[in-house]
Protein backbone atom coordinates (compact mmCIF):
# COMPACT_ATOMS: atom_id res chain seq x y z
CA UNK A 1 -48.44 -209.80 -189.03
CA UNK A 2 -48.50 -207.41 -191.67
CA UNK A 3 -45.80 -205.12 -189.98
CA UNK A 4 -43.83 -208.11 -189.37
CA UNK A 5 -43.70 -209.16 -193.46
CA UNK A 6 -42.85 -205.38 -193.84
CA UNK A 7 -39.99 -205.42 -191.53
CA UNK A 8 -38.92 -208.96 -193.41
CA UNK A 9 -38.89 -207.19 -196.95
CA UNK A 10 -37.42 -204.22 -195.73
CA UNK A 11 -34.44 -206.34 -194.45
CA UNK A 12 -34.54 -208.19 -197.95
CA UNK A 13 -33.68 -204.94 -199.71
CA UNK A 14 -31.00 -204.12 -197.13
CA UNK A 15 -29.07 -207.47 -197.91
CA UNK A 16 -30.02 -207.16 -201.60
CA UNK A 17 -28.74 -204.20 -201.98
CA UNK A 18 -25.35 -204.61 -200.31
CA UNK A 19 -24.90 -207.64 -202.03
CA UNK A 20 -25.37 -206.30 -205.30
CA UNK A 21 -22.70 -203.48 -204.23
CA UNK A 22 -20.66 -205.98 -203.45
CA UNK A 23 -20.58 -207.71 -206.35
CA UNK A 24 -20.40 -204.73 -208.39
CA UNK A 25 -17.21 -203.45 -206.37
CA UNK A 26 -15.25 -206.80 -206.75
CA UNK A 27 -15.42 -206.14 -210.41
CA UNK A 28 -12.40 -206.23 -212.48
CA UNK A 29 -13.38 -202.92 -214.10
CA UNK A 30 -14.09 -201.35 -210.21
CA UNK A 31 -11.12 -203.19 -208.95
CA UNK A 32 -8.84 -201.28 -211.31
CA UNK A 33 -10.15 -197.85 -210.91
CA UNK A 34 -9.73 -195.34 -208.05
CA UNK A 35 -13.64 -194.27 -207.82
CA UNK A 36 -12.49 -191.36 -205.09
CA UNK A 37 -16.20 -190.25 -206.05
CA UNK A 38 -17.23 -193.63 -203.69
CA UNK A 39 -16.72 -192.00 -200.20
CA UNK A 40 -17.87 -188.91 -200.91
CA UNK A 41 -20.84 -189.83 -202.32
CA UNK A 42 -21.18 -192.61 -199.12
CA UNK A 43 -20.70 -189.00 -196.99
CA UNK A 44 -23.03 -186.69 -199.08
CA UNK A 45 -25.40 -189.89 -198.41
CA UNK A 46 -24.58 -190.48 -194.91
CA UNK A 47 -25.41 -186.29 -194.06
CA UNK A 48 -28.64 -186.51 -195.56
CA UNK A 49 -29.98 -189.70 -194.05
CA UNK A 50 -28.93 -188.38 -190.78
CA UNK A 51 -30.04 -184.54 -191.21
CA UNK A 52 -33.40 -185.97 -192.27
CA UNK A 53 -33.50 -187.83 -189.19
CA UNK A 54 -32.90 -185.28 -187.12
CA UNK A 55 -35.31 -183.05 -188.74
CA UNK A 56 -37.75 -186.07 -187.54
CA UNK A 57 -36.36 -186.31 -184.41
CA UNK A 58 -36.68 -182.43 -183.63
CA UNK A 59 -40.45 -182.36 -184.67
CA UNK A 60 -41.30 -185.15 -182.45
CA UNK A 61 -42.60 -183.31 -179.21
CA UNK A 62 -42.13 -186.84 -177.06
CA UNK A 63 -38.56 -187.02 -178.09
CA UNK A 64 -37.90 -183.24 -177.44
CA UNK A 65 -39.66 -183.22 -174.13
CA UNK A 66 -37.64 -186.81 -172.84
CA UNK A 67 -34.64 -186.29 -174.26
CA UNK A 68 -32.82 -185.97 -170.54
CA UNK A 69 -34.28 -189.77 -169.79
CA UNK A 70 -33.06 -190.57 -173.27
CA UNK A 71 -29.40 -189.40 -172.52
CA UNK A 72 -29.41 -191.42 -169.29
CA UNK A 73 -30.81 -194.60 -171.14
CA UNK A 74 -28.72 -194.36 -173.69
CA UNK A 75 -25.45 -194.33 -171.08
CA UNK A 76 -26.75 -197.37 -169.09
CA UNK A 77 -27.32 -199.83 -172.08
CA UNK A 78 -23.70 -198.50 -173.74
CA UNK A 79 -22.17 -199.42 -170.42
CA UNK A 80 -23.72 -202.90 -170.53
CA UNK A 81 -23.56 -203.67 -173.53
CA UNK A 82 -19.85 -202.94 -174.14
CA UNK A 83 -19.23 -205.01 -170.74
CA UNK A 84 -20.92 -207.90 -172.22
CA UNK A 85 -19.15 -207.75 -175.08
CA UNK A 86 -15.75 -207.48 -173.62
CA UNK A 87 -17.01 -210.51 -171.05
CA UNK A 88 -18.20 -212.78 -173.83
CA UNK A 89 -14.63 -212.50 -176.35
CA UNK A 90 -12.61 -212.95 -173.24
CA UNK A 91 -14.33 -215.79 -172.82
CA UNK A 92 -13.70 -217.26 -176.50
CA UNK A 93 -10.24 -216.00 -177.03
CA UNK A 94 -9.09 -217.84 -173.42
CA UNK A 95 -11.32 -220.99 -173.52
CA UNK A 96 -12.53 -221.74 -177.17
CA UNK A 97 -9.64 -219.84 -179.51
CA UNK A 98 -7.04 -220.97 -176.87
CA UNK A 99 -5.17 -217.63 -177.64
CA UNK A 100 -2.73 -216.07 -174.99
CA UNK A 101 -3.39 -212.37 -174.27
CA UNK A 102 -1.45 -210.95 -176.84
CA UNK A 103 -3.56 -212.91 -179.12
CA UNK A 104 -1.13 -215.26 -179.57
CA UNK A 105 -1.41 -219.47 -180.37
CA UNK A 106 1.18 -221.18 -177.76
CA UNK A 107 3.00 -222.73 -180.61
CA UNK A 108 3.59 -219.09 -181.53
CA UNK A 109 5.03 -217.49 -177.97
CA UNK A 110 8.34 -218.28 -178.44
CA UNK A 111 8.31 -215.43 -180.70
CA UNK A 112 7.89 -213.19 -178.13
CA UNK A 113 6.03 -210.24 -177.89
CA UNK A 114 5.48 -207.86 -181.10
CA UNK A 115 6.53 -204.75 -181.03
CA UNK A 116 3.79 -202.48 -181.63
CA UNK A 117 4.28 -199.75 -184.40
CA UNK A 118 3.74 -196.23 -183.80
CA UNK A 119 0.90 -194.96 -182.76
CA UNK A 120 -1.60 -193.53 -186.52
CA UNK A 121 -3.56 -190.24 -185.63
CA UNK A 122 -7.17 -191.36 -185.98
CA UNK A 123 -9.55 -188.77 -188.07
CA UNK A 124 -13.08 -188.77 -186.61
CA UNK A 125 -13.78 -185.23 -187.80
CA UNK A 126 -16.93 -187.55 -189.85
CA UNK A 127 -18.06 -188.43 -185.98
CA UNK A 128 -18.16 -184.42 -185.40
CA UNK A 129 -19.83 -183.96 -188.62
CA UNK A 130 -22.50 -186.02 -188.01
CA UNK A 131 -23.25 -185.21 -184.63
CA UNK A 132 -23.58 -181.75 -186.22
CA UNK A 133 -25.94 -182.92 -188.63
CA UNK A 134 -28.59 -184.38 -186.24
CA UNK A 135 -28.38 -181.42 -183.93
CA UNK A 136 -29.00 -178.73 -186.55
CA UNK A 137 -31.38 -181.30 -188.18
CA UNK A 138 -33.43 -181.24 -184.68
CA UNK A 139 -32.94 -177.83 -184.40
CA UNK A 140 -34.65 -177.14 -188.02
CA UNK A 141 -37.94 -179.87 -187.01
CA UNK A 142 -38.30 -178.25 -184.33
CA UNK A 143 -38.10 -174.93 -184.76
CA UNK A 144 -38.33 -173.85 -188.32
CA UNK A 145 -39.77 -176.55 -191.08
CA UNK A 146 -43.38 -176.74 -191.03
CA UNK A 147 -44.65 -180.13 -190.34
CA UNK A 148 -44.88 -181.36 -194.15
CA UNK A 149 -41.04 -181.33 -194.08
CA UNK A 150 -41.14 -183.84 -191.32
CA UNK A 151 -43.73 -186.04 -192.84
CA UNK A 152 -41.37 -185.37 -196.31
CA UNK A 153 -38.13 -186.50 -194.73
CA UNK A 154 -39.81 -190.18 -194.12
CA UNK A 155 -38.99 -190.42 -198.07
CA UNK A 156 -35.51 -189.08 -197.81
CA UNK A 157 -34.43 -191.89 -194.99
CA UNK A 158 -35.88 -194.18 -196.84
CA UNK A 159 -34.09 -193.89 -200.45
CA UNK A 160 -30.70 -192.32 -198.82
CA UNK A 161 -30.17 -195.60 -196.67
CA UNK A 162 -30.67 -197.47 -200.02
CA UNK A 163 -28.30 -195.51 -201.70
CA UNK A 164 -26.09 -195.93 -198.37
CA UNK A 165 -26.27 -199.04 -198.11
CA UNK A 166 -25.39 -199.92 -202.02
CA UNK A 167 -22.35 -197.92 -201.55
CA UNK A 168 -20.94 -199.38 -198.77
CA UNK A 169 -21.47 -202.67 -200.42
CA UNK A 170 -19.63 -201.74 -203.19
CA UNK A 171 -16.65 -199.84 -201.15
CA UNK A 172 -16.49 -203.82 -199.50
CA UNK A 173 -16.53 -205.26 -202.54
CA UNK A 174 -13.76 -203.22 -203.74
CA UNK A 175 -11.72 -203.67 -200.67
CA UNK A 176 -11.40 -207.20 -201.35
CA UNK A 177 -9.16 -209.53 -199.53
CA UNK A 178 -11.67 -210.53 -196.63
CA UNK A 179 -11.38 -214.20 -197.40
CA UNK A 180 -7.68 -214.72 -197.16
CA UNK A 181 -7.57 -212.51 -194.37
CA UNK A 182 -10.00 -215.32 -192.66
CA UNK A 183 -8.20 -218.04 -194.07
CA UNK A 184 -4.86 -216.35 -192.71
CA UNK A 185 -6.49 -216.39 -188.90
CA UNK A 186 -8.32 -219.67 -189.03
CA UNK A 187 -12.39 -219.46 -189.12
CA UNK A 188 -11.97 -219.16 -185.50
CA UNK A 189 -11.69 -215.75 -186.07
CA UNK A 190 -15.13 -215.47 -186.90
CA UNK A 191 -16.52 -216.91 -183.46
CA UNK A 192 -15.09 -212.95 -182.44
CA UNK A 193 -18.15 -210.65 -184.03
CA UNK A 194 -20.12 -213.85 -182.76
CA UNK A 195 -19.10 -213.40 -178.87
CA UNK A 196 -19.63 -209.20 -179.42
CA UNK A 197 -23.17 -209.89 -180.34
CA UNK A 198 -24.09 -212.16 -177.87
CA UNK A 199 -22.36 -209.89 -175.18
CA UNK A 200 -24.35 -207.05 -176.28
CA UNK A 201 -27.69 -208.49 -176.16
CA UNK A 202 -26.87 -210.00 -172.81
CA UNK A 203 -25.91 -206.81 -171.58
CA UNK A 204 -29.35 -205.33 -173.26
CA UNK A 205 -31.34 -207.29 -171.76
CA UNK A 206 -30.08 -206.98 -168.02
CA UNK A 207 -30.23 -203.36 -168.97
CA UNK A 208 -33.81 -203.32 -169.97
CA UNK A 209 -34.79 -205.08 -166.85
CA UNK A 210 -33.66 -201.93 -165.18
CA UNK A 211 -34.57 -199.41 -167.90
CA UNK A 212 -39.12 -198.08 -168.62
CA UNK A 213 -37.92 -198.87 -172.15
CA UNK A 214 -38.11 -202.73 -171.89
CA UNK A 215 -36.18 -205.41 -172.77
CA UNK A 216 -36.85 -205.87 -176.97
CA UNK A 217 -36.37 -202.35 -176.69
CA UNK A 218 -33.02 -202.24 -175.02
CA UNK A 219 -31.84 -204.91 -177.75
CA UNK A 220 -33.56 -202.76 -180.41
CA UNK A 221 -31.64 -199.55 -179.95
CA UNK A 222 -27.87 -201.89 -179.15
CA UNK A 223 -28.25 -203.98 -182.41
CA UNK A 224 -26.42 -201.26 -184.00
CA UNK A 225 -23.12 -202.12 -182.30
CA UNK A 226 -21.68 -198.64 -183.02
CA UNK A 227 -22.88 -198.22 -186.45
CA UNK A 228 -24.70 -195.04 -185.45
CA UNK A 229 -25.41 -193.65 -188.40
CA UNK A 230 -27.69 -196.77 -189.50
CA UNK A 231 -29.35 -198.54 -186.71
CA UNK A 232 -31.38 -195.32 -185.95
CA UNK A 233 -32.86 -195.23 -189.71
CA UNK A 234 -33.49 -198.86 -189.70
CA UNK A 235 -35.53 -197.54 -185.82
CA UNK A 236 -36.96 -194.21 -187.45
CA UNK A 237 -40.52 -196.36 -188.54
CA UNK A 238 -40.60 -198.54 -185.32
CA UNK A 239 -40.40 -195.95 -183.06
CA UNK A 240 -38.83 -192.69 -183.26
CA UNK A 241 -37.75 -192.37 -179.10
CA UNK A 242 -35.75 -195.66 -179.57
CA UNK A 243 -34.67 -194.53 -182.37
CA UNK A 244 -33.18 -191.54 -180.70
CA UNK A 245 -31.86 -193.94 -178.19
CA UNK A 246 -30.29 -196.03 -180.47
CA UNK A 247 -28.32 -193.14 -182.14
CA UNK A 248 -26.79 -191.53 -178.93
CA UNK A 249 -25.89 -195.07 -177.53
CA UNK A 250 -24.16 -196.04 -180.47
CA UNK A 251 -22.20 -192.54 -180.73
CA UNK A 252 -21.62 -193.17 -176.75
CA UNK A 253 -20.02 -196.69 -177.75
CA UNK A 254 -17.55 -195.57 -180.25
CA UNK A 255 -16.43 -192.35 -178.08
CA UNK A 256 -15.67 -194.59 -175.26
CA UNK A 257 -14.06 -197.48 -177.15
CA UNK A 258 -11.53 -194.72 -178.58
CA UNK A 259 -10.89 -194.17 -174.63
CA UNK A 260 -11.04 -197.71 -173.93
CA UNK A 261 -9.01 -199.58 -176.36
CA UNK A 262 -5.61 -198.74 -175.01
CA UNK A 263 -6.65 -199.96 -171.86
CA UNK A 264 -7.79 -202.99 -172.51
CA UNK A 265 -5.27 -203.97 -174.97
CA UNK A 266 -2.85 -203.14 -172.11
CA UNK A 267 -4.67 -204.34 -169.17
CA UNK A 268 -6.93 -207.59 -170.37
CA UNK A 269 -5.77 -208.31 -173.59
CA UNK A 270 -5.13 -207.48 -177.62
CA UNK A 271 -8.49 -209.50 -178.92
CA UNK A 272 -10.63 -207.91 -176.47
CA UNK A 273 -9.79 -204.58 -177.27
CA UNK A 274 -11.72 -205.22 -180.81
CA UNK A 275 -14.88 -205.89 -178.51
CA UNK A 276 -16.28 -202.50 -177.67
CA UNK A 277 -15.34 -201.39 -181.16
CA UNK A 278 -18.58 -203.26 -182.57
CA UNK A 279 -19.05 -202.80 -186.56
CA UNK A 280 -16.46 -199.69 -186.15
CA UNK A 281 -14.19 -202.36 -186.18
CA UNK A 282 -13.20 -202.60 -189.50
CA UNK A 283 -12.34 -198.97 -190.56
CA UNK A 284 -12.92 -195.61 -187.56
CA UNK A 285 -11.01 -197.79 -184.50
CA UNK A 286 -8.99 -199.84 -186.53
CA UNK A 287 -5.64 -198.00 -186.62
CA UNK A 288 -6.78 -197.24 -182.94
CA UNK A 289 -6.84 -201.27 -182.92
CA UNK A 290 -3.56 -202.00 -184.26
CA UNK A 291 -1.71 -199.14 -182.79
CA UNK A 292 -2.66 -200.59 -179.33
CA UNK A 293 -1.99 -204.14 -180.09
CA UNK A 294 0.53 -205.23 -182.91
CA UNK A 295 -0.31 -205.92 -186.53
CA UNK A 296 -1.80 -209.94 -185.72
CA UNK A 297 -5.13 -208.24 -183.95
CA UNK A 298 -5.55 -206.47 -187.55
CA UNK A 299 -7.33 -209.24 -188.96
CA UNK A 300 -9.34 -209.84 -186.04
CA UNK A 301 -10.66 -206.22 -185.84
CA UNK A 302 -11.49 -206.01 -189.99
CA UNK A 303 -12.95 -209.27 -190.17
CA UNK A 304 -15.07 -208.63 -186.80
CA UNK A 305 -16.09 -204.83 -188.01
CA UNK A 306 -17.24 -206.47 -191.79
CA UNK A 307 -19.03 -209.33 -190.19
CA UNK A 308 -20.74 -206.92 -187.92
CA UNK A 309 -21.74 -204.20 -190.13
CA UNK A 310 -23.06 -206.70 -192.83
CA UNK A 311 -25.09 -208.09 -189.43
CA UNK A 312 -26.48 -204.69 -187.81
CA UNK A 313 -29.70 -204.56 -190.38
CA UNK A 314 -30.49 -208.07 -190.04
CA UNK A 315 -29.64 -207.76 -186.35
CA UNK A 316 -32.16 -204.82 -186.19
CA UNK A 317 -35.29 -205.78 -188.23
CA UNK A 318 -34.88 -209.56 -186.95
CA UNK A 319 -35.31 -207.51 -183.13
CA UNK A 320 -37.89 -205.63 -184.40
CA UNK A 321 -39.68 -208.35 -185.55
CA UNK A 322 -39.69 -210.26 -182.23
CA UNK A 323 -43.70 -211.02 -180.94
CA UNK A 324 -43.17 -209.20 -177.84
């Protein structure tokens, strides 16, 4: 009981505190300003939360020693839950959304086809970056810090995903325009970051009948739906091997959906290529998004990835507060 009312005010502060950010950002006086200070201080944030987890990750002698299983876990539940996802908005786009597969209503297909603009170089040097940063952070726990820094870095996760999260609510805040972008699409639009949740759980669970982790687990270490940087801090307190799971999964399901996307768009359709994207959505894959499809998807993929990310710590403390 007592871990479960921790896990409930732990995800109180999470939506607190990007609430307040949000609020803050949409501001006149933050509307009006620049603030380029915002994402680097979101990055300088972002590099210690994950070094620090690293560092806990490295000084963990299970994690070490089963990191092989780990990789191999990690690869099955990213390939089911991205197929679950995909499944589930191809089923709402055709059947409830009633969209064609370019996305389009059929009072709209006389229009033809969009033309789709050319294709925007992506920049996911931050992806490298980070990687970086939990490698060299495992390196250092395991291999330099004395224990104390391990026990130390508990601390650190815990104040630089407050600070994280506050500043991504405000950067949301600031971006604005979410509303009419909704009311543009039609609130159908939101039944999309529905159907990629529900996909990936599905495809969690099938893949913790097959996996020693389990099935809470499995859904665990896939509520982050891509956001890898966060889901595994959220994990670091329940358990540090899911944790570890739950990071190289969610790096696994962005790397593929920046293979994937093209294909889809071209082969299934222009909604579904938002599903693999997960909470990724809204800002790494979405020029990848709308360079694949045409500029209508847009909305689909920023609304989805906000949705999403504003869902992955509820997502994760409501799974880690299941009673099984």
């Amino acid at each position: 009981m007592s871990a479960t009312m921790g896990t409930l005010m732990n995800l109180a502060i999470y939506v607190a505190l990007v609430a307040v950010g949000v609020l803050l950002g949409s501001r006149p006086f933050c509307q009006k300003r620049e603030l380029p200070w915002l994402g680097k201080f979101q990055f300088l944030a972002l590099m210690l939360l994950i070094a620090a987890l690293g560092v806990k990750l490295g000084a963990n002698e299970e994690v070490v020693t089963s990191l092989g299983s780990i990789g191999l876990s990690a690869l099955f539940l990213t390939v089911m839950a991205m197929a679950g996802s995909l499944l589930c908005v191809l089923l709402v786009r055709k059947y409830l959304l009633k969209l064609d597969r370019w996305g389009r209503h059929h009072e709209d297909r006389e229009e033809g086809e969009e033309k789709r603009g050319p294709a925007q170089k992506v920049d996911h040097s931050s992806t490298f970056f980070i990687v970086g940063a939990v490698v060299l952070g495992m390196a250092a726990g395991r291999f330099l810090l004395p224990p104390q820094a391990s026990e130390a870095c508990g601390t650190i996760i815990d104040f630089g995903l407050y600070l994280l999260l506050f500043l991504v609510g405000v950067d949301m805040g600031k971006q604005g325009g979410v509303w009419d972008s909704i009311r543009q699409a039609g609130f159908g639009v939101l039944l999309i970051p529905v159907a990629v949740v529900a996909g990936t759980f599905a495809g969690a669970v099938l893949a913790g009948l097959f996996l020693p982790m389990g099935i809470k687990d499995s859904m665990a270490a896939s509520a982050g739906l891509g956001w890898y940087s966060l889901a595994p801090t959220l994990l670091e307190k329940y358990s540090l091997s899911v944790s570890a799971v739950s990071f190289l999964s969610n790096v696994m399901r962005e790397i593929f959906s920046i293979l994937l996307v093209p294909v889809i768009a071209r082969r299934i359709g222009y909604v579904e290529a938002v599903a693999p994207c997960g909470a990724t959505a809204m800002d790494t894959l979405l020029p990848m998004v709308v360079s694949s499809t045409s500029e209508r998807i847009t909305v689909y993929s920023f609304v989805s990835g906000v949705v999403l990310s504003l869902a992955v710590p509820v997502l994760v403390s409501a799974v880690v507060a299941l009673p099984l």
